[in-house]
N, C-alpha and C. Protein backbone atom coordinates (compact mmCIF):
# COMPACT_ATOMS: atom_id res chain seq x y z
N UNK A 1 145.42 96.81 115.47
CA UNK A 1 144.30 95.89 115.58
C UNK A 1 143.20 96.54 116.40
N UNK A 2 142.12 96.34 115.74
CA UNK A 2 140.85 96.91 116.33
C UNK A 2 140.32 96.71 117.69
N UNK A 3 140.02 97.28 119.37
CA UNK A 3 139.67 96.68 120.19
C UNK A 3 138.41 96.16 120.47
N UNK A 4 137.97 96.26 119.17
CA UNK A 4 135.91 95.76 119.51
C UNK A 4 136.22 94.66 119.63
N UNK A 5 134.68 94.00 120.50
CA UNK A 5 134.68 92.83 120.81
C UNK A 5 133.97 91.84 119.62
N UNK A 6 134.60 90.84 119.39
CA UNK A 6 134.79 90.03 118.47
C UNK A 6 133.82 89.11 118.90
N UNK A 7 133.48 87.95 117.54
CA UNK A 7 132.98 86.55 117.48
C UNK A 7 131.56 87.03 118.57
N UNK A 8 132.04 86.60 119.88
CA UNK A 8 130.36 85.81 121.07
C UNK A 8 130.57 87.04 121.53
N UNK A 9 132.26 87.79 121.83
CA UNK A 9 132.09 88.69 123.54
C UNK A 9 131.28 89.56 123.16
N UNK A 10 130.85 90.01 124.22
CA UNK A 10 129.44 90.88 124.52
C UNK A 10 130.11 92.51 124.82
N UNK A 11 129.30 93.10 124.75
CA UNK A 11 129.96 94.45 125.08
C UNK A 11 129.91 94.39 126.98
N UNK A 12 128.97 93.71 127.43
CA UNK A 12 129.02 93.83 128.48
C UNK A 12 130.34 93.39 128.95
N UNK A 13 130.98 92.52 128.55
CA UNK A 13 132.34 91.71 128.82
C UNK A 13 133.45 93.65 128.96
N UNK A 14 133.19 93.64 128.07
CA UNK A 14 134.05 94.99 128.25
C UNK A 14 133.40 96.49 129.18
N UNK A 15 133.15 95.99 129.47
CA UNK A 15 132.49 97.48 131.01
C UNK A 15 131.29 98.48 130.53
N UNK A 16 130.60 98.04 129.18
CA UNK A 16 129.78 98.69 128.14
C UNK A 16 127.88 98.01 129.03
N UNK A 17 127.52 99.42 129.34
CA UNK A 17 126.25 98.99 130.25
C UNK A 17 124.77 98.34 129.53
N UNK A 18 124.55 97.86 129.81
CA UNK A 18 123.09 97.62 129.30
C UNK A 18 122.14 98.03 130.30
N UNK A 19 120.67 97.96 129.86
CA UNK A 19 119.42 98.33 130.81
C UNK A 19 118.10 97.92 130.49
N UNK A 20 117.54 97.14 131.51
CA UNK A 20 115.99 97.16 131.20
C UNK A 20 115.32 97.26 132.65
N UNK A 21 114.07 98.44 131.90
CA UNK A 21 113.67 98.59 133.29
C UNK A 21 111.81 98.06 133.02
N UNK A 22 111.01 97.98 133.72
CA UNK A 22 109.52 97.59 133.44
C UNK A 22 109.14 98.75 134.62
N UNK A 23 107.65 99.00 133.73
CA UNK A 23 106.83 100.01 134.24
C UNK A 23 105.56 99.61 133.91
N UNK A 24 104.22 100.05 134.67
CA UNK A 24 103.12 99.86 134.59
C UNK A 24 102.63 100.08 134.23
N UNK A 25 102.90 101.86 133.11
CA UNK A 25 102.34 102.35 132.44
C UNK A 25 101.26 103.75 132.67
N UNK A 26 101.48 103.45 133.96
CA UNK A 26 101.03 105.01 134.56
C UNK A 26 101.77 106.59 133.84
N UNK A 27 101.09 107.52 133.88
CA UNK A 27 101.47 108.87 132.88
C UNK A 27 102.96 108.68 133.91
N UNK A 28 103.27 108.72 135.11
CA UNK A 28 104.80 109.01 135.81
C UNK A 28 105.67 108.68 135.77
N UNK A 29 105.22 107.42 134.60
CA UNK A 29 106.39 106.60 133.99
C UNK A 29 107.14 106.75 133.20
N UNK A 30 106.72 107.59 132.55
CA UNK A 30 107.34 108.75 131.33
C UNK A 30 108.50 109.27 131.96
N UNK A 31 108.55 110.02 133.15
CA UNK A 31 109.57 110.07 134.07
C UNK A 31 110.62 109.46 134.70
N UNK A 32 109.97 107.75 135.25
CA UNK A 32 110.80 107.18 135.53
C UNK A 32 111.47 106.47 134.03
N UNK A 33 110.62 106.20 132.89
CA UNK A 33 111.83 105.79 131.72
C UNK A 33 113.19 106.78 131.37
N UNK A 34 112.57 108.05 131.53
CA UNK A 34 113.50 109.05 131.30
C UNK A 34 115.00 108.86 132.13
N UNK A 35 114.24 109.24 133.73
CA UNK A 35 115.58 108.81 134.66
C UNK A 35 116.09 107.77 134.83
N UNK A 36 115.58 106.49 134.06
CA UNK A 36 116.42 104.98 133.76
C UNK A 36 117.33 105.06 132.45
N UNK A 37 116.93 106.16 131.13
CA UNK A 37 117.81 106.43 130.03
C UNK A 37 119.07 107.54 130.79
N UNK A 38 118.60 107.86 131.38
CA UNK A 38 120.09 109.05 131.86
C UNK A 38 120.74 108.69 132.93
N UNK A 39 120.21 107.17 134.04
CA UNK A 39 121.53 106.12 134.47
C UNK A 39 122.24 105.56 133.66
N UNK A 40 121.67 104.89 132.55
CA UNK A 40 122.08 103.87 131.63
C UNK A 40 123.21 105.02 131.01
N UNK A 41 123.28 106.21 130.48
CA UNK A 41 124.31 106.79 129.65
C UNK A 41 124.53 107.19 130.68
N UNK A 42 124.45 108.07 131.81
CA UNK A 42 125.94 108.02 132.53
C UNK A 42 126.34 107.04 133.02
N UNK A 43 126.10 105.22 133.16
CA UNK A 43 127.01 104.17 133.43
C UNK A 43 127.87 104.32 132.43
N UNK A 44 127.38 104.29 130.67
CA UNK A 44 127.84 103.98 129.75
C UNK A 44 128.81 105.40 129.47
N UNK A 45 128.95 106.75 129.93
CA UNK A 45 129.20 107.95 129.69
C UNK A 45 130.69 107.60 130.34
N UNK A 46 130.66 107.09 131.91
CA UNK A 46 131.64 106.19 132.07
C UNK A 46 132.79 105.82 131.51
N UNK A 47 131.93 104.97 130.80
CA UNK A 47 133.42 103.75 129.63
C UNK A 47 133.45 104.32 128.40
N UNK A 48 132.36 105.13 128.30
CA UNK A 48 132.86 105.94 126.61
C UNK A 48 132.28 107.16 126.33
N UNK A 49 132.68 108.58 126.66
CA UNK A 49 131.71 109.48 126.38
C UNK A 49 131.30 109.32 125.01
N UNK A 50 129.84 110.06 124.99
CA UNK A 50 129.42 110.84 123.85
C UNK A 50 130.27 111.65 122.60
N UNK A 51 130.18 111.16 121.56
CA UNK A 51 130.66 111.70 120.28
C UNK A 51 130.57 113.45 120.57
N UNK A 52 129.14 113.68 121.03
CA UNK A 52 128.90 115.06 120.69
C UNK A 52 127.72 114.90 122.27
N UNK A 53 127.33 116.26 122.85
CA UNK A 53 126.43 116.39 123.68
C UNK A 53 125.20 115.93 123.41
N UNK A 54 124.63 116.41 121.62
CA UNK A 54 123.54 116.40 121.36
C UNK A 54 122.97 114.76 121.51
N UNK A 55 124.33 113.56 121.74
CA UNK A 55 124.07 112.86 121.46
C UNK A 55 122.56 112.42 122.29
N UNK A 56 123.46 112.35 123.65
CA UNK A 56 122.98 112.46 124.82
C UNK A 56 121.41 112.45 125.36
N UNK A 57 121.22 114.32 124.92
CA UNK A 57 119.98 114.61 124.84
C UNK A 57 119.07 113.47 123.72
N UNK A 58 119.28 113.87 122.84
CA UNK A 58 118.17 113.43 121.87
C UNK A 58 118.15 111.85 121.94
N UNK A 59 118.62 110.87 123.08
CA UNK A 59 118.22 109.45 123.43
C UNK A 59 117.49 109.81 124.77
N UNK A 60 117.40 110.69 125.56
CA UNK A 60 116.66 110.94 126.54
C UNK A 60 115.31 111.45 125.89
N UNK A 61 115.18 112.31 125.00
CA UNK A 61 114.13 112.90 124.36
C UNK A 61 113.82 111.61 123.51
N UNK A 62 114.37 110.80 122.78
CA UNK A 62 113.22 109.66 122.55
C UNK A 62 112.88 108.87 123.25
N UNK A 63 113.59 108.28 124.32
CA UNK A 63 113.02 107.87 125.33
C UNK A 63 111.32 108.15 126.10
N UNK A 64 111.76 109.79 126.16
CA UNK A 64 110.30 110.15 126.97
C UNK A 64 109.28 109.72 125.83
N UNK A 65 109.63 110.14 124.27
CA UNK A 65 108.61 110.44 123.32
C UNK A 65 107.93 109.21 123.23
N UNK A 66 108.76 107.64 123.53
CA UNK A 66 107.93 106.65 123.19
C UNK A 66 107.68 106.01 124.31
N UNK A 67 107.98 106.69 125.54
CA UNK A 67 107.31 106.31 126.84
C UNK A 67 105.99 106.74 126.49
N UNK A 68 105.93 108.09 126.43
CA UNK A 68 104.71 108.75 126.81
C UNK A 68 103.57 108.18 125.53
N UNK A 69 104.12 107.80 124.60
CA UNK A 69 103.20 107.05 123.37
C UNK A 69 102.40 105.55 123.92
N UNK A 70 103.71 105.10 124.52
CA UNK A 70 103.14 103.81 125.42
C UNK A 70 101.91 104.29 126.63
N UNK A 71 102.29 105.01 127.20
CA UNK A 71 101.11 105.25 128.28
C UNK A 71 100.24 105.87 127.90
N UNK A 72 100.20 106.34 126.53
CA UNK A 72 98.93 107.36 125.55
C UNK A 72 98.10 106.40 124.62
N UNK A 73 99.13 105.56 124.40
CA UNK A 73 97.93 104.44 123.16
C UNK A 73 97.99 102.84 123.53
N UNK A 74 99.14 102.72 124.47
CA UNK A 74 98.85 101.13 124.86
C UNK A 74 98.59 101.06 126.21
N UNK A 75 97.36 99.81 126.49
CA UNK A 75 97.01 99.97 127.67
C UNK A 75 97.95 99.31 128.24
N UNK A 76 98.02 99.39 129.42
CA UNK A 76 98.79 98.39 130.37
C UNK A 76 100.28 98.55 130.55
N UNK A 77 101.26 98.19 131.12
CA UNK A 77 102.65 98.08 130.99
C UNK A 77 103.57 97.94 129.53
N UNK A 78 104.76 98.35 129.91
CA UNK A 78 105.64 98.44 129.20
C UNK A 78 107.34 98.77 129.57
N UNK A 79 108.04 97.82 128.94
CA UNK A 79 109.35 97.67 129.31
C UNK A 79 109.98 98.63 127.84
N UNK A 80 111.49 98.70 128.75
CA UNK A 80 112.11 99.93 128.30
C UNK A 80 113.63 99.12 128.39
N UNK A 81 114.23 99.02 127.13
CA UNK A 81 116.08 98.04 126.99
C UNK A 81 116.68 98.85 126.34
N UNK A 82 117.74 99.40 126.58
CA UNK A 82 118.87 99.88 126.30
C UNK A 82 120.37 99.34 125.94
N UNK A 83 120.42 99.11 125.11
CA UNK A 83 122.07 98.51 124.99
C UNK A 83 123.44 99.57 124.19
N UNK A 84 124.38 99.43 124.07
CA UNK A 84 125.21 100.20 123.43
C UNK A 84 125.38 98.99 122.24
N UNK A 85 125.59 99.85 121.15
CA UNK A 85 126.37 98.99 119.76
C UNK A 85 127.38 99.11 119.34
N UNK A 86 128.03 98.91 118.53
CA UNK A 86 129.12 99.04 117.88
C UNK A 86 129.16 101.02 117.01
N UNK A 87 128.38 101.13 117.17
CA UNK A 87 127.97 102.63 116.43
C UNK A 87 127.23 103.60 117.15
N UNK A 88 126.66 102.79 118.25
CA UNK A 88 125.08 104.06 118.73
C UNK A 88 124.98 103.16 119.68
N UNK A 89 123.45 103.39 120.44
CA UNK A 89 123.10 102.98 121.12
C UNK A 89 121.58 102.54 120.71
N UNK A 90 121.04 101.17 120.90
CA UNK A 90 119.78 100.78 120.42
C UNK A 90 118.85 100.58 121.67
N UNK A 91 117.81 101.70 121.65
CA UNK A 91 116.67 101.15 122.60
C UNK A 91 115.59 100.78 122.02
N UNK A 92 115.16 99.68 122.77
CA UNK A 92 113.54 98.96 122.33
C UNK A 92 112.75 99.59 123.39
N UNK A 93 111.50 99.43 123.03
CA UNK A 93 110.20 100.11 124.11
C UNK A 93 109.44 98.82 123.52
N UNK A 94 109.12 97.97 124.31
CA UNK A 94 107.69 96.99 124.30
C UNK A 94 106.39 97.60 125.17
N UNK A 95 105.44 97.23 124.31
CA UNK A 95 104.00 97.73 124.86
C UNK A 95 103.13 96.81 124.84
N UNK A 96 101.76 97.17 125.09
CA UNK A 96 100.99 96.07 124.49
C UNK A 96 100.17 96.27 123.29
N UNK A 97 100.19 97.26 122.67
CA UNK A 97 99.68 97.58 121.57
C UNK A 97 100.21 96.73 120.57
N UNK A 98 98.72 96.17 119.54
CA UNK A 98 99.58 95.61 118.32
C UNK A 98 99.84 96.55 117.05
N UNK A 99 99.13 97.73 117.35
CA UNK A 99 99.06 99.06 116.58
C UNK A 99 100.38 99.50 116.16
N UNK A 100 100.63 99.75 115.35
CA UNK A 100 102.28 100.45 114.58
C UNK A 100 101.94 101.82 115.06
N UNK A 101 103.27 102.52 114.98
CA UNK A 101 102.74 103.75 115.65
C UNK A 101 103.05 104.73 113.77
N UNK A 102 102.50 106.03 113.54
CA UNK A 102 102.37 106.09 112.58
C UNK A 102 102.28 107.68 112.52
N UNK A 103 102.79 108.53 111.78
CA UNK A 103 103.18 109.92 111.59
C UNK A 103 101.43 110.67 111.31
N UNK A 104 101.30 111.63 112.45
CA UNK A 104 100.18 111.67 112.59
C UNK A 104 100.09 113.80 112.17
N UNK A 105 98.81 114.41 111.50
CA UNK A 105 99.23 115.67 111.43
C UNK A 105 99.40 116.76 112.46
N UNK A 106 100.08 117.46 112.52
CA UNK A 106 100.66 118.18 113.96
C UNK A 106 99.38 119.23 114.05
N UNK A 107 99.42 119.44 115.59
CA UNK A 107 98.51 120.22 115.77
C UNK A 107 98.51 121.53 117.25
N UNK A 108 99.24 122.29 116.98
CA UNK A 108 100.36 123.32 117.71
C UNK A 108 98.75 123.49 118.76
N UNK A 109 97.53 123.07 118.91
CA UNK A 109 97.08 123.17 119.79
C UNK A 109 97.61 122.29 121.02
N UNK A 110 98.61 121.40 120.85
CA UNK A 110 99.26 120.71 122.44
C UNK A 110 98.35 119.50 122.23
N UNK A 111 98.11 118.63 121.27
CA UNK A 111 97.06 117.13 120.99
C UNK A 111 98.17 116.45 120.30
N UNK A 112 99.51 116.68 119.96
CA UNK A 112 100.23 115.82 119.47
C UNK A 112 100.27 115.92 117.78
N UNK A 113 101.37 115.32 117.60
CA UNK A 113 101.79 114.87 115.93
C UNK A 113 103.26 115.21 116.15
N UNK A 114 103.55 115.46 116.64
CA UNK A 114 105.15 115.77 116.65
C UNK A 114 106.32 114.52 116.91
N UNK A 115 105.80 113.49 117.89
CA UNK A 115 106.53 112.78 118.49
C UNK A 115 107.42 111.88 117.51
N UNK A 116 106.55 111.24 116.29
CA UNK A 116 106.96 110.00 115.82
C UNK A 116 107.73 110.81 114.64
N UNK A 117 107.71 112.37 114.28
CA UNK A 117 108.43 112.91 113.65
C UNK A 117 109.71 112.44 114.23
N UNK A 118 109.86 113.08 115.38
CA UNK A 118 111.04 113.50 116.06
C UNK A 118 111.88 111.70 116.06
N UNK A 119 110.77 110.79 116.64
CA UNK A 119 111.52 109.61 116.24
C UNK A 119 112.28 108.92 114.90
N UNK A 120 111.69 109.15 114.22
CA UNK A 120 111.91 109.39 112.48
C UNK A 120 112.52 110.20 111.76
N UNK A 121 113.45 111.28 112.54
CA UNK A 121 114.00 112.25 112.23
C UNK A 121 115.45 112.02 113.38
N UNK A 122 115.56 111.88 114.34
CA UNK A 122 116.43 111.71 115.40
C UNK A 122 117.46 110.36 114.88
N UNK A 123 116.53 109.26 114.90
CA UNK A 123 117.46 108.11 115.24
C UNK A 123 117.77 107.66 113.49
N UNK A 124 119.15 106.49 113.89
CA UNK A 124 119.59 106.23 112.54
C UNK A 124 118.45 105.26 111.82
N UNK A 125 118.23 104.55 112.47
CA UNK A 125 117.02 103.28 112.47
C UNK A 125 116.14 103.19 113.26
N UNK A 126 115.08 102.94 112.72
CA UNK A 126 113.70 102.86 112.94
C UNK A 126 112.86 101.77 112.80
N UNK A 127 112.37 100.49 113.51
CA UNK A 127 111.59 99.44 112.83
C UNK A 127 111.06 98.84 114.02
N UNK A 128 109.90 98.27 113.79
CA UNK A 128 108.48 98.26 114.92
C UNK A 128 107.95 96.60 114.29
N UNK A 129 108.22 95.66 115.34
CA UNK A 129 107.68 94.13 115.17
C UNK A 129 106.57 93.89 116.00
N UNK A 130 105.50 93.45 115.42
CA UNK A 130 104.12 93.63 116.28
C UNK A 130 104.35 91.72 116.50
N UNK A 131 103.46 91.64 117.23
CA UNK A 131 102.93 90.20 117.78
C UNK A 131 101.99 89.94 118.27
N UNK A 132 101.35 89.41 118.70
CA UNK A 132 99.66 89.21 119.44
C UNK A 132 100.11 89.82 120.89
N UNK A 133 100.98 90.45 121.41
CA UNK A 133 101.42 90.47 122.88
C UNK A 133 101.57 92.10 122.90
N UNK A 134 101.91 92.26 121.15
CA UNK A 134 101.99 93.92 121.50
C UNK A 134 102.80 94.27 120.57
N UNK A 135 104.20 95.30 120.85
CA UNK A 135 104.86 95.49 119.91
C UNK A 135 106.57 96.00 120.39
N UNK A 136 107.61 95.69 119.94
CA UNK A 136 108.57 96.57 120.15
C UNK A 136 109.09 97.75 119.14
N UNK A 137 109.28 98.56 119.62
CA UNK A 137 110.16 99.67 118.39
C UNK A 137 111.53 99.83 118.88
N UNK A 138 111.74 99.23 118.26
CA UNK A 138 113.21 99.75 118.04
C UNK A 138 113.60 100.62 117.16
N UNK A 139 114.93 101.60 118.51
CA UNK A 139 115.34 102.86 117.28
C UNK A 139 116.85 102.55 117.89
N UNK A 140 117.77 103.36 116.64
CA UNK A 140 118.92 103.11 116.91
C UNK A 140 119.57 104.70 117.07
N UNK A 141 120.37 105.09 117.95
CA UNK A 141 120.58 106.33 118.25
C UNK A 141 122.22 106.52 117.49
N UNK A 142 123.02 107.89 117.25
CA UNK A 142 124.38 107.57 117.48
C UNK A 142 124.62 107.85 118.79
N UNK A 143 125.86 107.30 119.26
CA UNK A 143 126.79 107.77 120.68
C UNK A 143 127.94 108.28 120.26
């Protein structure tokens, strides 16, 4: 018999971490989202390592990529949630932008186009709900 948690229980019920942190949106925040994604997996590294190393990295590297998008195209603050799933791990980034973010052409002069590749290429799922308040993206990682 399978030990996932069933019906209501939560993963938290079983020692499985969650995280949300809020930031103001300053460029240094890019930093502190980063070092709030690499508490959250080593709480969660904890109760279940990583499938593979790469996992690891490449939820820290989207992390920064849609921090630093938040403090590059939406003004103002933005929160950062982390949960584990049944498969991966799903983080949302809320901003205040009602703007979708959108695959832009690369430009090896250091001006960007790379990021929303890498988001769109990295995670299993990808999907962005706007509202008059702004927007979340959610991506879904494996663990």
């Amino acid at each position: 018999m399978a030990d996932e948690p069933r019906g209501d229980e939560s993963l938290a019920f079983h020692g499985i971490p969650s995280r949300a942190a809020a930031f103001p949106g300053e460029p240094q925040d890019v930093t502190g989202a980063r070092l709030a994604a690499e508490e959250f997996l080593d709480d969660l590294a904890r109760v279940e390592p990583p499938a593979a190393s790469e996992c690891w990295h490449d939820i820290v590297l989207i992390v920064a990529e849609l921090a630093a998008n938040a403090v590059q195209y939406a003004p103002g603050p933005f929160e950062l949630r982390m949960r584990r799933t049944f498969d991966g791990v799903h983080v949302t980034l809320h901003d205040t932008s009602t703007t979708a973010p959108a695959p832009r052409p690369f430009h090896p002069s250091g001006s960007g186009g790379i990021g929303w590749y890498l988001v769109e290429t990295l995670c299993t799922q990808v999907s962005v709900v706007t509202d008059a308040r702004g927007k979340d993206v959610h991506v879904f990682l494996p663990w």
